[in-house]
N, C-alpha and C. Protein backbone atom coordinates (compact mmCIF):
# COMPACT_ATOMS: atom_id res chain seq x y z
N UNK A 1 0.85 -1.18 0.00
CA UNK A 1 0.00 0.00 0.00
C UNK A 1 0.88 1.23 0.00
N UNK A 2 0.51 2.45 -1.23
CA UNK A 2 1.86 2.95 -1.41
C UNK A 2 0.72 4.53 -0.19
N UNK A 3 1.81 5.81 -0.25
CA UNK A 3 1.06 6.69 0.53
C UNK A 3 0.65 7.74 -0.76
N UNK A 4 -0.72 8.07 -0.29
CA UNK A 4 -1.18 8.95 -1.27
C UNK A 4 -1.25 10.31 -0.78
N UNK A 5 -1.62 11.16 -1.43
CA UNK A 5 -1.30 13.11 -1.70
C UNK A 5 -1.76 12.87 0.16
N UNK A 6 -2.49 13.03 0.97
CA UNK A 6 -2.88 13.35 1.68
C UNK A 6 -2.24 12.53 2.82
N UNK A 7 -1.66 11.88 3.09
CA UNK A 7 -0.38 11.16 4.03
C UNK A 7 0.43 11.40 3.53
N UNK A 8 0.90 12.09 2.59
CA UNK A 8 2.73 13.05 2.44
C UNK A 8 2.38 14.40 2.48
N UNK A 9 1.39 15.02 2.24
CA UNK A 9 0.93 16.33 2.65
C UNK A 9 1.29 16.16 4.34
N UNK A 10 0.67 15.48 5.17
CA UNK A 10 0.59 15.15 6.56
C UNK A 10 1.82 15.16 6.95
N UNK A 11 2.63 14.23 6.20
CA UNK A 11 3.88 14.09 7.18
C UNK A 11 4.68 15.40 6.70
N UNK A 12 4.68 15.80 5.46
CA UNK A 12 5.58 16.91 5.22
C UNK A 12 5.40 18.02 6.11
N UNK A 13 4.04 18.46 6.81
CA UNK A 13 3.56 19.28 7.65
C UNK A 13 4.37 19.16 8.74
N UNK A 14 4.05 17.67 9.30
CA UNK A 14 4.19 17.62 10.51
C UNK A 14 6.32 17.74 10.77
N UNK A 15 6.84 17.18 9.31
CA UNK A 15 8.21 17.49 9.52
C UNK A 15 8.40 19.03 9.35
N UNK A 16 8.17 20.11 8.55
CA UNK A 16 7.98 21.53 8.41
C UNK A 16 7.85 22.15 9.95
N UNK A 17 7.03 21.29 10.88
CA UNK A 17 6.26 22.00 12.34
C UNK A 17 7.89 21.59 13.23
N UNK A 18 8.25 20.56 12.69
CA UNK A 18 9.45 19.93 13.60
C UNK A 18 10.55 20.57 13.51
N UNK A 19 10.67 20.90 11.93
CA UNK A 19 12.21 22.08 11.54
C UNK A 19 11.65 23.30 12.15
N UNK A 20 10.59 23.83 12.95
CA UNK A 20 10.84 25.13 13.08
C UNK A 20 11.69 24.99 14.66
N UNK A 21 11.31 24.20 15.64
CA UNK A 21 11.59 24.02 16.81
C UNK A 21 13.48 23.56 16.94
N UNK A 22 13.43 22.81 15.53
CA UNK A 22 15.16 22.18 15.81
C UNK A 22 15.79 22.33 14.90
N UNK A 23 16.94 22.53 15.31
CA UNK A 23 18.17 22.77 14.14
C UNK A 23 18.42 21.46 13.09
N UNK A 24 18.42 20.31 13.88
CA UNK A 24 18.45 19.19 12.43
C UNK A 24 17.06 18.52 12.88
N UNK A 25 17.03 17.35 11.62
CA UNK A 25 16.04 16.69 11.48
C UNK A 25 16.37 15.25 11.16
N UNK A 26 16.25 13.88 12.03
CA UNK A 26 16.57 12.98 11.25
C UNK A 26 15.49 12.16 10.87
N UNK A 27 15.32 12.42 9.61
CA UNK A 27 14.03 12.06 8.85
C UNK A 27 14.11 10.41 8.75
N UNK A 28 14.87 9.69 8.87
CA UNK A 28 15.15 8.59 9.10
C UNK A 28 14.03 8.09 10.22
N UNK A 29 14.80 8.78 11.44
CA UNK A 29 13.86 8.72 12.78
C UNK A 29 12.25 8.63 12.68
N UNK A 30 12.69 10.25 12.09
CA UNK A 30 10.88 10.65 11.96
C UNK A 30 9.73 9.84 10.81
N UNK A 31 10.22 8.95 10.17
CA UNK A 31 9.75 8.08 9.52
C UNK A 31 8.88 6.92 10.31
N UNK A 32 10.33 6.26 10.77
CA UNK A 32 9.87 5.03 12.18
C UNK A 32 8.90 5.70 13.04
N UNK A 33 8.71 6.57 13.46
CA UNK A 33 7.92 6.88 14.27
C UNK A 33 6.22 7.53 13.22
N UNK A 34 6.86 7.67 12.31
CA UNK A 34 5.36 7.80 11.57
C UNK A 34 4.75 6.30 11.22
N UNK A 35 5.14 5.63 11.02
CA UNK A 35 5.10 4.26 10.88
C UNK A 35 4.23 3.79 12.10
């Protein structure tokens, strides 16, 4: 089941909300935990 417009809209948000608070991002991480 692949992700469609509206679960990468979501996560791109929710990583966008995360870069404002921190200097890096390990999207790696933040994957597993979207999962």
């Amino acid at each position: 089941a692949g992700v469609g417009r509206s679960g990468t809209f979501i996560a791109l948000d929710a990583l966008l909300e995360k870069a404002k608070h921190q200097d890096t991002i390990d999207i790696l991480e933040f994957t597993h935990r979207m999962r």
